[in-house]
Protein backbone atom coordinates (compact mmCIF):
# COMPACT_ATOMS: atom_id res chain seq x y z
CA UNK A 1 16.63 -0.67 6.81
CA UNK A 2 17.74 2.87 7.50
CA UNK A 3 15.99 5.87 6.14
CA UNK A 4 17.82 7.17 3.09
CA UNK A 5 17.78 10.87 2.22
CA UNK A 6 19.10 12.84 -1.14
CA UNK A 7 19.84 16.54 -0.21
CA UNK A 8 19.45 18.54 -3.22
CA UNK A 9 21.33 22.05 -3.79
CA UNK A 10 18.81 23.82 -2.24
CA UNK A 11 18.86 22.29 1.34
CA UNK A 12 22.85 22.53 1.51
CA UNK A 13 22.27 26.21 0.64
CA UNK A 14 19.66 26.90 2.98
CA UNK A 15 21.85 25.22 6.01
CA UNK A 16 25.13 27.29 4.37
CA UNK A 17 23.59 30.27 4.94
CA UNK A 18 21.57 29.62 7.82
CA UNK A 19 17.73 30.26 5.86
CA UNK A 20 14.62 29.17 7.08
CA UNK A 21 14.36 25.65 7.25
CA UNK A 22 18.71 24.64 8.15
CA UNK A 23 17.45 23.37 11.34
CA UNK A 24 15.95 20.43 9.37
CA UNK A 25 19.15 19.82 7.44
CA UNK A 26 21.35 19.98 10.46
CA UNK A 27 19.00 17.31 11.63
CA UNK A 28 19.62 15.34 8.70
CA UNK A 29 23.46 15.90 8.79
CA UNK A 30 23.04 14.41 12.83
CA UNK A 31 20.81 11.64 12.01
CA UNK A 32 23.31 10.31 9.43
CA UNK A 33 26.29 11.15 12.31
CA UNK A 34 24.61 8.75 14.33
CA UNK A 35 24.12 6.12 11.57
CA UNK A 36 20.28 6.33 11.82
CA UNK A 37 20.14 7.51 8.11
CA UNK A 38 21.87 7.52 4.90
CA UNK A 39 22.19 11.09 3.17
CA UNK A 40 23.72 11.15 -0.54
CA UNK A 41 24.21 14.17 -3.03
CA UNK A 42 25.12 13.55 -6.70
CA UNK A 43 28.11 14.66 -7.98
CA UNK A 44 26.48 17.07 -10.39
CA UNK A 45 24.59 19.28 -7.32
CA UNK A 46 27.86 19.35 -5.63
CA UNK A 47 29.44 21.57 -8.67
CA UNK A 48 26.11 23.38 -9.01
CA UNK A 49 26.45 24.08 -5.16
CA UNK A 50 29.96 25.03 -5.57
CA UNK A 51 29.14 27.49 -8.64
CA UNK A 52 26.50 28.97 -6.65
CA UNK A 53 28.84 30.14 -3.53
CA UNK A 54 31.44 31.03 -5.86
CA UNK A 55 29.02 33.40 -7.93
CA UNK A 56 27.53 35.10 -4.74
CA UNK A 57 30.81 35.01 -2.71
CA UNK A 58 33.72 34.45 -4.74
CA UNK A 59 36.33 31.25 -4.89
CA UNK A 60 37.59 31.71 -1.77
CA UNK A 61 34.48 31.11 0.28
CA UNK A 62 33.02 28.53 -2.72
CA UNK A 63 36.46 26.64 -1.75
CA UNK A 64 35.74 26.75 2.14
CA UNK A 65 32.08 25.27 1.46
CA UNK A 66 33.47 22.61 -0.49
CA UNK A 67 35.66 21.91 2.06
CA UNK A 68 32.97 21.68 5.20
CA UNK A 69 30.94 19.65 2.77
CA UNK A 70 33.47 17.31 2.40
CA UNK A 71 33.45 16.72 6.17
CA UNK A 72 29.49 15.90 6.19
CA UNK A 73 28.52 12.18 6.52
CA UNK A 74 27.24 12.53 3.21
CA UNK A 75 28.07 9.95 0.64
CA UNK A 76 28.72 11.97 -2.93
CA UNK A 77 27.30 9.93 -5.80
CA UNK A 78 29.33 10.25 -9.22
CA UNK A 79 27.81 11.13 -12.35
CA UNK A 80 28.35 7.86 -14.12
CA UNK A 81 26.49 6.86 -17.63
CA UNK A 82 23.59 4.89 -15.39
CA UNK A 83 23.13 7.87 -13.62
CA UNK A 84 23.11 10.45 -16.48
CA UNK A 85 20.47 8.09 -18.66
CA UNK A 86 17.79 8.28 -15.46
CA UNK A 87 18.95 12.14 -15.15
CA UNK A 88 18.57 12.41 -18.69
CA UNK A 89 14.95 10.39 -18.79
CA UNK A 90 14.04 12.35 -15.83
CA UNK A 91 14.49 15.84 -17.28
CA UNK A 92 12.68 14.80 -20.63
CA UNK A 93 9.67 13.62 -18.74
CA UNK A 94 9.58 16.32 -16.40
CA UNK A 95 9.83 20.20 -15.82
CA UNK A 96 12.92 19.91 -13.98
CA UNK A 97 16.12 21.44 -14.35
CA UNK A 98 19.04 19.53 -15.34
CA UNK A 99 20.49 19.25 -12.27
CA UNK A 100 17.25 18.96 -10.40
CA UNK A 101 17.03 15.30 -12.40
CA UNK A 102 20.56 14.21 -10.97
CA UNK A 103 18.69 14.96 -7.30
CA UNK A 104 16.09 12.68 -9.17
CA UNK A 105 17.85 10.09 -10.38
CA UNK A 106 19.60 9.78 -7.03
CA UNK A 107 16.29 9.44 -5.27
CA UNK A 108 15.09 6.44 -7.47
CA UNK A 109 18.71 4.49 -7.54
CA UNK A 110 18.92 4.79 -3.81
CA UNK A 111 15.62 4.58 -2.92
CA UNK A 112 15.77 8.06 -1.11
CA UNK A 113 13.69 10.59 -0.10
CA UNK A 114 14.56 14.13 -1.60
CA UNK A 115 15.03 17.55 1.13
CA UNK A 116 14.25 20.49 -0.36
CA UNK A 117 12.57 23.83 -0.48
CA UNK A 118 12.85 23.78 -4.40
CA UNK A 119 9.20 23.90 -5.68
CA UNK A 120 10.01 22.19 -8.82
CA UNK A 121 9.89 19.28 -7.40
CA UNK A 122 6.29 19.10 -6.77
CA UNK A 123 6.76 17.80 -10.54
CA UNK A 124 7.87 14.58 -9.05
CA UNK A 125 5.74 14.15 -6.36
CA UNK A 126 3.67 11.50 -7.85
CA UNK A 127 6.51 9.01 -7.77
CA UNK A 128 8.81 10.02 -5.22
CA UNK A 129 8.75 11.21 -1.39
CA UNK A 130 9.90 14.73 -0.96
CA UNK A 131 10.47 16.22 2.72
CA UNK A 132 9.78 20.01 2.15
CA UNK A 133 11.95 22.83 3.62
CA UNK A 134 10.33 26.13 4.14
CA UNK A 135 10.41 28.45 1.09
CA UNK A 136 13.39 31.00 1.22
CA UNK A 137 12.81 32.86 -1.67
């Protein structure tokens, strides 16, 4: 079975903007190129990604990271009602943002390791892998 990786917000931002630590997503993005791993985002951290560009940059440039997203072997996982209830148990059991328990909820339905440089996950450690980027901020 092939590794299987969730990329939360925070690692598409850090590799976006070339932070500490986008070396390790870019590695991720190649690995899955090649077929040797599975990445997946949720649906919700896509709009929270898109939100975030948009507020620092403006529409245009949120539209044009959308857009290179889209190109990533990166398979977007919708927001459906099974999704939301382990998102929603996630964030009632947990510190976590909202959509910090979507990145959650991925991890458990696929079986995934989460990247990140988002400290709040250390909430989670006890129950799910988390590959650490460098902190950024």
């Amino acid at each position: 079975m092939k590794a299987r990786c969730v990329l939360d917000s925070y690692a598409v931002l850090t590799y976006l903007k070339e932070e500490p630590g986008w070396q390790k997503v870019r590695c991720a993005l190649w690995a899955a190129m090649r077929r040797q791993t599975a990445l997946y985002l949720s649906s919700v951290n896509l709009g929270e990604i898109y939100y975030i560009v948009y507020r620092e940059n403006g529409p245009a440039l949120a539209d044009q990271a959308l857009a290179l997203i889209k190109l990533w072997p990166v398979n977007v996982v919708p927001a459906d009602s099974s999704l939301a209830l382990i998102a929603g148990r996630m964030k009632a059991e947990n510190r976590i943002s909202y959509a910090d328990a979507y990145v959650v909820a991925t991890a458990l339905k696929k079986k995934a390791v989460i990247l990140t440089g988002d400290r709040e996950f250390k909430e989670v450690e006890d129950f799910l892998k988390v590959d650490w980027l460098p902190k950024n901020k």
